[in-house]
N, C-alpha and C. Protein backbone atom coordinates (compact mmCIF):
# COMPACT_ATOMS: atom_id res chain seq x y z
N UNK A 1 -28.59 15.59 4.19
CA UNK A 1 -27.32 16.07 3.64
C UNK A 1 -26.17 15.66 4.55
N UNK A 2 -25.13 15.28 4.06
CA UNK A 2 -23.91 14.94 4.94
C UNK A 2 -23.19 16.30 5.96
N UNK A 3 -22.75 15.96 6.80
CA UNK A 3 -22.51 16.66 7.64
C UNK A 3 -20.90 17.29 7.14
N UNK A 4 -20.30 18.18 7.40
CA UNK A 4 -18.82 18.88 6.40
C UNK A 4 -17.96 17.71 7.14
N UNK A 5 -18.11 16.94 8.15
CA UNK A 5 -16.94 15.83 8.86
C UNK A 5 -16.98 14.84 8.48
N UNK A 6 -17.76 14.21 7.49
CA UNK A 6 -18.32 12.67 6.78
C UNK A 6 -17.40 12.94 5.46
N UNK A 7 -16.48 12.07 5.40
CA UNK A 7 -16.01 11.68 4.39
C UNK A 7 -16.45 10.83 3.47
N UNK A 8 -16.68 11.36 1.83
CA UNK A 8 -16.88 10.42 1.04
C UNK A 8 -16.34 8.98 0.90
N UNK A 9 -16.88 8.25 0.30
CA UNK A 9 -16.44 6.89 -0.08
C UNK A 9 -15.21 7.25 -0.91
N UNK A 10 -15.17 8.05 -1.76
CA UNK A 10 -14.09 8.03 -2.73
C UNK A 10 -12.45 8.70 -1.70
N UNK A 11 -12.83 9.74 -0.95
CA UNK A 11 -12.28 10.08 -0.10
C UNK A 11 -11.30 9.19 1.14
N UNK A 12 -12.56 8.80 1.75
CA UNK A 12 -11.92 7.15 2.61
C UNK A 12 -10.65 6.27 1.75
N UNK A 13 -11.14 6.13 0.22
CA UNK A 13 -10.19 5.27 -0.15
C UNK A 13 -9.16 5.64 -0.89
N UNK A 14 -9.12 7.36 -0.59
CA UNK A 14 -7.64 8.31 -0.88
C UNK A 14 -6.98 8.28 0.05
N UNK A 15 -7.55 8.02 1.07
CA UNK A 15 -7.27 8.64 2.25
C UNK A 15 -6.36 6.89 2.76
N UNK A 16 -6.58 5.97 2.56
CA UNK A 16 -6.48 4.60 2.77
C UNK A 16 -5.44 4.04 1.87
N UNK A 17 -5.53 4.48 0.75
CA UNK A 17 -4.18 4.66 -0.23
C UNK A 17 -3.06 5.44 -0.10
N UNK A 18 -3.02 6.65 0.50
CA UNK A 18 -1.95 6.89 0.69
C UNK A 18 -1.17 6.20 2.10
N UNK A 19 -2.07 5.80 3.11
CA UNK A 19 -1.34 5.15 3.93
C UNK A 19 -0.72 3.72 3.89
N UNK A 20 -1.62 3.43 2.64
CA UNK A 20 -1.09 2.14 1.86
C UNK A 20 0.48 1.99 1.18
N UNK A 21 0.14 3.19 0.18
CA UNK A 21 1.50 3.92 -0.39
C UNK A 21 2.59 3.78 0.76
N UNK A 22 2.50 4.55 2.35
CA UNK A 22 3.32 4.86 2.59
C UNK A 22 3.82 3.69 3.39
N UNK A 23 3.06 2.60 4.10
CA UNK A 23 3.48 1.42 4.43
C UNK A 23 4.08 0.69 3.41
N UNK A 24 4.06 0.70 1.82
CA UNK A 24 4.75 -0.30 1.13
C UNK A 24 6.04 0.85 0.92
N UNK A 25 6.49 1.74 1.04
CA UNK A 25 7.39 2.49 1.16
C UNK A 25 8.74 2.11 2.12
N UNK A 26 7.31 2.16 3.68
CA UNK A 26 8.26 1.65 4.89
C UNK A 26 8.77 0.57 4.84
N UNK A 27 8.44 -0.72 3.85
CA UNK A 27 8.44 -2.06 4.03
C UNK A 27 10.01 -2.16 2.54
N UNK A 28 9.41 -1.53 1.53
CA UNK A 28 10.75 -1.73 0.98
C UNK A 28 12.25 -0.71 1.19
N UNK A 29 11.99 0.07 2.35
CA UNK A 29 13.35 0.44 2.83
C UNK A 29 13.50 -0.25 3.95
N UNK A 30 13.15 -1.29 4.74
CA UNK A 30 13.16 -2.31 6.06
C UNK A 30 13.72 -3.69 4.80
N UNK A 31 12.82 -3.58 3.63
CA UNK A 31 13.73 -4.94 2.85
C UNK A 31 15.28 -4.47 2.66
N UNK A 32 15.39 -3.29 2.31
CA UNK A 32 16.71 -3.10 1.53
C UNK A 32 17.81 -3.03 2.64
N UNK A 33 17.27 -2.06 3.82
CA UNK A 33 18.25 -2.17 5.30
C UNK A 33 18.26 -3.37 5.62
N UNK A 34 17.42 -4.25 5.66
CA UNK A 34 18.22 -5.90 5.77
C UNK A 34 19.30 -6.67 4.67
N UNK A 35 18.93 -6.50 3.86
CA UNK A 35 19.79 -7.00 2.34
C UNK A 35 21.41 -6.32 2.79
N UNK A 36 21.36 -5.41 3.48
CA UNK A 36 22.48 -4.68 3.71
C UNK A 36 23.35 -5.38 4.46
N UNK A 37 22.96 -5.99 5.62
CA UNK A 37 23.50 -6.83 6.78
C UNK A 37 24.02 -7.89 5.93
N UNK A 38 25.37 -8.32 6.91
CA UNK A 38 25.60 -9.46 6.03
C UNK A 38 24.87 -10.97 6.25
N UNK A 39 24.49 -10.99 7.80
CA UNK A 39 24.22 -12.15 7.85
C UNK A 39 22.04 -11.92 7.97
N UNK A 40 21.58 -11.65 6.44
CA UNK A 40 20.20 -10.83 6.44
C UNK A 40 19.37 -12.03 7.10
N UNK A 41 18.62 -12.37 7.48
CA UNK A 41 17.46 -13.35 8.49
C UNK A 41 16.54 -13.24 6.70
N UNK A 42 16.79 -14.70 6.59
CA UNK A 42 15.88 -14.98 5.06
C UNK A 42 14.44 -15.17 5.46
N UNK A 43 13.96 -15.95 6.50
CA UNK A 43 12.43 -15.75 6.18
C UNK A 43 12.12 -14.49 7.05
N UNK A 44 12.76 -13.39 7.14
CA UNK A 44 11.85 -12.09 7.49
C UNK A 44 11.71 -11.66 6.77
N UNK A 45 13.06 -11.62 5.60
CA UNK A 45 12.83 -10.89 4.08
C UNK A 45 11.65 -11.78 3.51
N UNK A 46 11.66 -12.42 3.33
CA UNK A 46 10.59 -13.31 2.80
C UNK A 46 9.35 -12.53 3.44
N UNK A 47 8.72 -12.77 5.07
CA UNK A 47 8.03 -12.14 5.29
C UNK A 47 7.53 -10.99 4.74
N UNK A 48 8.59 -10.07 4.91
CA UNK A 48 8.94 -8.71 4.41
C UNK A 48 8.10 -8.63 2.75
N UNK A 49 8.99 -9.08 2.10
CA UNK A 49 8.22 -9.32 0.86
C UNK A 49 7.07 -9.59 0.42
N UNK A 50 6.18 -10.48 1.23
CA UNK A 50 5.40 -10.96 1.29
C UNK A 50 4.37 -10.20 1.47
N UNK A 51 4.81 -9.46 2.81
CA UNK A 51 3.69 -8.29 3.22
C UNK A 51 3.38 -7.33 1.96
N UNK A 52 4.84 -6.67 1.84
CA UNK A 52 4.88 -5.92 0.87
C UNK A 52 3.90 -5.88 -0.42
N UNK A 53 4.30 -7.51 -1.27
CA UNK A 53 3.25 -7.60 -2.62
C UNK A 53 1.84 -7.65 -2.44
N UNK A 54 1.10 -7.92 -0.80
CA UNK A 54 -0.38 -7.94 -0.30
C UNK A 54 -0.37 -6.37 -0.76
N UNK A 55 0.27 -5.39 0.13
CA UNK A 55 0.00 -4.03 0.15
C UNK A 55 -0.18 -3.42 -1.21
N UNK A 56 1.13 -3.88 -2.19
CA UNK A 56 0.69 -3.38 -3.85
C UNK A 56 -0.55 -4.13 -4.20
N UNK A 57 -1.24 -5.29 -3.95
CA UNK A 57 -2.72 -5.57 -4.34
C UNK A 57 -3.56 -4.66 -4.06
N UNK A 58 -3.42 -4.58 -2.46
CA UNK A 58 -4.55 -3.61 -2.08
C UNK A 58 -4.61 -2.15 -2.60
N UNK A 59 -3.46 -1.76 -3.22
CA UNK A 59 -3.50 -0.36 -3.76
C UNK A 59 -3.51 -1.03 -5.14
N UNK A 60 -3.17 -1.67 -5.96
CA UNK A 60 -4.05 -1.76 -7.34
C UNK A 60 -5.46 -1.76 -7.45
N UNK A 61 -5.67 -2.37 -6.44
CA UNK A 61 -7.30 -2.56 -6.16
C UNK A 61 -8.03 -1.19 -5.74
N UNK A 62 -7.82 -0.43 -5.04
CA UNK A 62 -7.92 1.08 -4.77
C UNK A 62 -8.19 2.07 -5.70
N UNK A 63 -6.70 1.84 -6.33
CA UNK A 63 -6.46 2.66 -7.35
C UNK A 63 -7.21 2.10 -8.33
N UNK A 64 -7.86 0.96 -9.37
CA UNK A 64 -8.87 0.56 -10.00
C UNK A 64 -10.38 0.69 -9.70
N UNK A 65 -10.72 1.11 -8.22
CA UNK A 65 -12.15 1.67 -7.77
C UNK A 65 -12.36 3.22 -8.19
N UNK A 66 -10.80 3.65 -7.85
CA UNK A 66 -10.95 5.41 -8.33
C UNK A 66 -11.07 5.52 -9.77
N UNK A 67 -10.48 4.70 -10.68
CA UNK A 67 -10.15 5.48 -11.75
C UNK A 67 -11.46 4.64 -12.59
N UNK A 68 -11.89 5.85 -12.89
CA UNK A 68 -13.55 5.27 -14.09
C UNK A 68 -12.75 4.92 -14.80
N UNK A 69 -13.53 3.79 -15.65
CA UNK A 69 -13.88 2.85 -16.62
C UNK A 69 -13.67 4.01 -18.03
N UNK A 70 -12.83 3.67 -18.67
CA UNK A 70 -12.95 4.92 -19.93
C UNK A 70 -12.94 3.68 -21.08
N UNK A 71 -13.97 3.74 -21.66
CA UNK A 71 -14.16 3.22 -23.02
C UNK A 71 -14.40 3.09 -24.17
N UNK A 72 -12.74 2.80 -24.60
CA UNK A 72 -12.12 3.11 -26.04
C UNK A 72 -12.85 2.75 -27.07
């Protein structure tokens, strides 16, 4: 039997999503505080962006392991 400190699999990847969530959070208020500046550094936004749309994969992908298969 698992011990009460072992986190489920489904758990781990709640737990991994919200820190996902909250890094693509941090990343599009670091895009928008640059956009602000006038003279903004284009390939960080780029960077920036970049990182950003990896992080929404990895939480589509997350979020498609949690949510069963319902079929219509």
């Amino acid at each position: 039997m698992d011990s009460p400190h072992e986190l489920t699999h489904e758990e781990v990847l709640r737990v991994k999503l919200e820190v996902l969530r909250r890094e693509h959070r941090d990343l599009d208020e670091a895009i928008h505080a640059l956009q602000e500046k006038p003279h903004a550094d284009m390939l960080m936004m780029r960077r920036l962006k970049k990182q950003k749309l990896a992080l929404k994969d990895q939480i589509a992908r997350i979020e498609d392991e949690l949510t069963p298969d319902i079929i219509a």
